[in-house]
Protein backbone atom coordinates (compact mmCIF):
# COMPACT_ATOMS: atom_id res chain seq x y z
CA UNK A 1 0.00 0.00 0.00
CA UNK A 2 1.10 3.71 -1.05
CA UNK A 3 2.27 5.58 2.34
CA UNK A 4 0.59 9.06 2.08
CA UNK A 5 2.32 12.26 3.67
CA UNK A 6 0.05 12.25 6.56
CA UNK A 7 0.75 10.69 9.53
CA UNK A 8 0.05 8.46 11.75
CA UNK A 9 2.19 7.93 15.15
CA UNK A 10 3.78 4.73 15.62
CA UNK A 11 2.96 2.37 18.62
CA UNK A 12 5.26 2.45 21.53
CA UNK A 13 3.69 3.45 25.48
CA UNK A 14 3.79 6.62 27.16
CA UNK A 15 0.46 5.02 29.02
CA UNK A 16 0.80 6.46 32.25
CA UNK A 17 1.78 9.85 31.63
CA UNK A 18 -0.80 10.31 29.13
CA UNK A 19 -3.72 8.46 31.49
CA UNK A 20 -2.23 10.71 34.66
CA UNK A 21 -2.44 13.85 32.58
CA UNK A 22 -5.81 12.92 31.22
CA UNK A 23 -7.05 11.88 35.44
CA UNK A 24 -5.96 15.40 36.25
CA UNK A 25 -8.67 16.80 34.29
CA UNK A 26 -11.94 16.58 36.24
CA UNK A 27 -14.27 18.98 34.44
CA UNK A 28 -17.47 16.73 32.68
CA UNK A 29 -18.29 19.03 30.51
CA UNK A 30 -16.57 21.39 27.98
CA UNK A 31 -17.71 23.74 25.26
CA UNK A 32 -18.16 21.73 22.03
CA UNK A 33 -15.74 23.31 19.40
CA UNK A 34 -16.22 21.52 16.49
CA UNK A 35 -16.44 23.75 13.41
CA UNK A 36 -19.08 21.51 11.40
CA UNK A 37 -22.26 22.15 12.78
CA UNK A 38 -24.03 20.28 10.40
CA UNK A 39 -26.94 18.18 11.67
CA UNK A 40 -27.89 14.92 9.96
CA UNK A 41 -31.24 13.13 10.69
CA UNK A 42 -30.95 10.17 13.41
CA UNK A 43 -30.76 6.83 10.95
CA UNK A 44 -33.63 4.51 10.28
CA UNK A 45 -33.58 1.03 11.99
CA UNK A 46 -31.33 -0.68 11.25
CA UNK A 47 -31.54 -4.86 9.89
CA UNK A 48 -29.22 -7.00 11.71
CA UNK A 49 -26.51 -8.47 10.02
CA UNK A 50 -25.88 -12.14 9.89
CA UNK A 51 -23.70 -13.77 13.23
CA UNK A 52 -20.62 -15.72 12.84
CA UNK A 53 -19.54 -17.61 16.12
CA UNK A 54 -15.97 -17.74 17.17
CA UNK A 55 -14.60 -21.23 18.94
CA UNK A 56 -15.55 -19.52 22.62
CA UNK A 57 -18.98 -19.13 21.10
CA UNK A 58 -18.89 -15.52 20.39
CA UNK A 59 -20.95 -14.28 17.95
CA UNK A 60 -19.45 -11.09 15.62
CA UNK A 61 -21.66 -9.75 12.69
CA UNK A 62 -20.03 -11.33 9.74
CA UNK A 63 -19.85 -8.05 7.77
CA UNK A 64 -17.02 -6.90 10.56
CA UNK A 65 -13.47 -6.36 9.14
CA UNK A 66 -9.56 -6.61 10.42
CA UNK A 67 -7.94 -9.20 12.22
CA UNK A 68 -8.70 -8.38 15.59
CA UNK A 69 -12.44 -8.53 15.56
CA UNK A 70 -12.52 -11.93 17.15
CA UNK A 71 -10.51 -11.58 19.69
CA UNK A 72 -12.42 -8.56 20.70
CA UNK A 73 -15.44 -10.42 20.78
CA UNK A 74 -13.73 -12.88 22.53
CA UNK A 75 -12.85 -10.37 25.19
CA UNK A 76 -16.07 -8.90 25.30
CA UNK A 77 -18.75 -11.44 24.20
CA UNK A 78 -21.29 -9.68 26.27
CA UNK A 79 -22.99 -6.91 27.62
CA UNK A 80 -22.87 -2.82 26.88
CA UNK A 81 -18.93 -3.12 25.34
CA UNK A 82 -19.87 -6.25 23.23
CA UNK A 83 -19.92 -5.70 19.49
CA UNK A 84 -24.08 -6.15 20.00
CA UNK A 85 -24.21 -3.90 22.65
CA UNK A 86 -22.04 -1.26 20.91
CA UNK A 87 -24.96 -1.49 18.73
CA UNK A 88 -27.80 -0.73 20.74
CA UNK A 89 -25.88 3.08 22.00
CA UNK A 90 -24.63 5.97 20.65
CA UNK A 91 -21.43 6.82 19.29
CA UNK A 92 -20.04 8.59 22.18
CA UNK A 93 -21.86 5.81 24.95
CA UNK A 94 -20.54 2.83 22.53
CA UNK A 95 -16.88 4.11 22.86
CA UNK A 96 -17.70 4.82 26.28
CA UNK A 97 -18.29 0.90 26.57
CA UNK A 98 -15.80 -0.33 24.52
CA UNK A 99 -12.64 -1.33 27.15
CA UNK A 100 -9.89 -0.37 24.57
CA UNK A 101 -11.23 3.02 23.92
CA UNK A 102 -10.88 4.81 27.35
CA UNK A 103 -8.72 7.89 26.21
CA UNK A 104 -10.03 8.17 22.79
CA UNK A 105 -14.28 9.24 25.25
CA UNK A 106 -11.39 11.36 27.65
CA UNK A 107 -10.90 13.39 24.62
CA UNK A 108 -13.79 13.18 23.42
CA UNK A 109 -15.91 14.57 26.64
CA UNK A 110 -12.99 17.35 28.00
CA UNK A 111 -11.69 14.88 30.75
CA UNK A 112 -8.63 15.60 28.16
CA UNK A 113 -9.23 19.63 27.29
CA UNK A 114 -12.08 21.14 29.35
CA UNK A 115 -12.74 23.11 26.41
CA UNK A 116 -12.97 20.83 23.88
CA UNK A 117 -16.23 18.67 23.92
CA UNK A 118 -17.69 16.61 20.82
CA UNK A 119 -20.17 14.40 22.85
CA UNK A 120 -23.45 16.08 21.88
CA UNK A 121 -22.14 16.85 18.35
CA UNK A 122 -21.31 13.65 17.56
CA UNK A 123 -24.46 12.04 19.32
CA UNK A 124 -26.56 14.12 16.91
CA UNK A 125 -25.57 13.07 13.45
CA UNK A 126 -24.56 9.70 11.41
CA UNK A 127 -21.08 9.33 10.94
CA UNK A 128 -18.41 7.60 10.35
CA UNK A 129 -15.11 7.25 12.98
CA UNK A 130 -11.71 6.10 12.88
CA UNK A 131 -11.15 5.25 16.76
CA UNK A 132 -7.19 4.80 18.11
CA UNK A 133 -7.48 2.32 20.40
CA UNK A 134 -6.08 3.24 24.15
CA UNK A 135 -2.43 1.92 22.77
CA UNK A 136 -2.15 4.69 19.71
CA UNK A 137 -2.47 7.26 22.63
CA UNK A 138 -0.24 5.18 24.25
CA UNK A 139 2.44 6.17 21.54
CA UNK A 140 1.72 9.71 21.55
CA UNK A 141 4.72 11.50 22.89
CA UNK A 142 4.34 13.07 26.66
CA UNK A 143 4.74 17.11 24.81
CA UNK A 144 2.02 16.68 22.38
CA UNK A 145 -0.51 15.25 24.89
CA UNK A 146 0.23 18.05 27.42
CA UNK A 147 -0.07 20.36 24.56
CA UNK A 148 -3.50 18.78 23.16
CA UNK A 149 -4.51 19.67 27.26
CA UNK A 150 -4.68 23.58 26.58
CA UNK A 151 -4.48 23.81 22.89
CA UNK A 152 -8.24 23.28 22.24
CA UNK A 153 -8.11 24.05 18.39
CA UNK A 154 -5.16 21.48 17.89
CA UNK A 155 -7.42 19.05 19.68
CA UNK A 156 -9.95 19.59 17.76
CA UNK A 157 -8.62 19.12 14.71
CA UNK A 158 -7.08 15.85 15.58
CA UNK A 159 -10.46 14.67 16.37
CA UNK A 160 -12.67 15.69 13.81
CA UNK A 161 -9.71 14.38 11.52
CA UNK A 162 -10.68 10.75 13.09
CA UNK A 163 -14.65 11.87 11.84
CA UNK A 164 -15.98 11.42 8.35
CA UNK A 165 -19.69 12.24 7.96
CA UNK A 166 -22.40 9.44 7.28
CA UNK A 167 -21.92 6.10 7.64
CA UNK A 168 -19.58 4.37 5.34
CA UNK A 169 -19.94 0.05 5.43
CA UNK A 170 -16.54 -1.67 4.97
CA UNK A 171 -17.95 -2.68 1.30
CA UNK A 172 -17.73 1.39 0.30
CA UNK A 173 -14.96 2.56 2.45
CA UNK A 174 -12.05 2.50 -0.01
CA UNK A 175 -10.74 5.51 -1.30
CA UNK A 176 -10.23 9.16 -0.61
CA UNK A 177 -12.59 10.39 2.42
CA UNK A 178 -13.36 13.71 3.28
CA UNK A 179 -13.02 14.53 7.34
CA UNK A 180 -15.21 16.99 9.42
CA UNK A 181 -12.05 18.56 9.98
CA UNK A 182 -11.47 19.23 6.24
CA UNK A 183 -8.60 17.06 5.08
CA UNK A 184 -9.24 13.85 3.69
CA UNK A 185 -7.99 10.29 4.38
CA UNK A 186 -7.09 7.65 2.48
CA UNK A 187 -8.41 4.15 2.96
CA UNK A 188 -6.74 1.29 1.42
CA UNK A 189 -6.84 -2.62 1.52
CA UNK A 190 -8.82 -5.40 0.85
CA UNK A 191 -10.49 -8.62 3.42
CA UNK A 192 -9.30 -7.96 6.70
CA UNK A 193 -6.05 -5.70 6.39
CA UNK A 194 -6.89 -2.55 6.06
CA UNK A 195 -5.30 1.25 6.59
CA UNK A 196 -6.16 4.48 7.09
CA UNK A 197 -3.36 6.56 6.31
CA UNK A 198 -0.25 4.72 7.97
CA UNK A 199 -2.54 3.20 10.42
CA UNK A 200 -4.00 -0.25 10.74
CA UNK A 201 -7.77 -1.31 11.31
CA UNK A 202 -7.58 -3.55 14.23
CA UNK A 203 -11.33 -3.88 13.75
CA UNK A 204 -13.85 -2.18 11.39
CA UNK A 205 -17.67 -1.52 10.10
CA UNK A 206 -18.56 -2.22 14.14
CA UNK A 207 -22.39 -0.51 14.00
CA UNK A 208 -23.88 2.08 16.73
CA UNK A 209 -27.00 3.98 16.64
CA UNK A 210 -25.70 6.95 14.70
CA UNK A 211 -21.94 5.66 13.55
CA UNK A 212 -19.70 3.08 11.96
CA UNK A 213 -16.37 2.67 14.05
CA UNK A 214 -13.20 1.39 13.23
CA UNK A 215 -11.10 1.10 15.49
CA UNK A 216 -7.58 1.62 14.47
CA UNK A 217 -4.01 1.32 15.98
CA UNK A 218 -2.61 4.59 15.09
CA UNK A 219 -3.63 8.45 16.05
CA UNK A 220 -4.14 10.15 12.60
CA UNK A 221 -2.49 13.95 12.29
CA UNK A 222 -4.22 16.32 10.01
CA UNK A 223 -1.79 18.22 7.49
């Protein structure tokens, strides 16, 4: 796959500085800065898709892509985090459940930035999100988290950069794709290996009320 000039930073752990830095931060709400204000009705119900069944029994929707998507079901077979229950929430909630996305809803809800908060933004439209998983923050380098903690328009463009409007199915997400922040992303790949950018989907096309989520192993940085 063609490497494009954007980029996405590499996997190595800073985890407890960035989870300290990210504790410190008690306010629950923030002001929600995100520049598209767009609105998008809430999406019709939706059919499920057909269950496949891992050997621990299991079940993942078969139209699920990357190679992690049975272990995580694995992990979680069950309850509000499970790929079902993901399902049955909204965006922000579903992250909120999901046990490997714990700083991505911190950044999300300004336990990260007090004044940066996309909850009720991205509760109220259909989109599509490319989530770093809690070991891409992991990687990000002490400076630029403590600078993502007071430099709310930085923050917010690395976030809406992880947020393309509407929901895209793994069958139609190759290509070129057009952020909420404004720069575009490029999807490439085919059966389960996928990137975005320079980063891989651990797993992808994992349904919630109002988005599509893949969750991927690298934090994307606008250019």
């Amino acid at each position: 796959m063609a490497n494009r000039t954007r980029k996405s930073l590499a996997l190595v752990g800073i985890g407890a500085a960035a989870m300290l830095s990210i504790a410190a931060c008690t306010s629950d709400e923030g002001t929600d800065t995100m520049t598209d204000t767009t609105t998008m009705s809430s999406p019709a119900e939706q059919t499920t898709a057909p269950m496949e069944t891992t050997e621990t029994g299991a079940a993942t929707p078969a139209a699920l892509v990357g190679p992690g998507c049975a272990a995580y079901a694995e992990q979680v077979p069950t309850g509000p985090g499970s790929v079902e229950g993901m399902a049955e929430a909204n965006v922000t909630t579903a992250a909120a459940n999901n046990p490997l996305l714990t700083t991505l809803t911190a950044a999300l809800s300004g336990q990260l930035n007090p004044d940066v908060n996309l909850v009720d933004t991205l509760n109220g439209g259909e989109f599509t999100v490319f989530a770093p998983v809690d070991d891409a923050f992991a990687a990000v380098d002490p400076a630029t988290i403590e600078t993502l903690q007071t430099d709310s328009a930085l923050l917010t463009d690395v976030l809406t950069y992880h947020v393309v409007a509407g929901q895209i199915a793994p069958a139609d997400i190759a290509g070129e794709q057009t952020t909420v922040q404004g720069g575009t992303v490029e999807v490439t790949g085919s059966g389960d290996d996928w990137m975005v950018n320079d980063a891989n989907v651990i797993c992808g096309g994992v349904e919630t009320e109002n988005a599509t989520v893949y969750l991927i192993d690298g934090v994307l940085l606008p250019q």
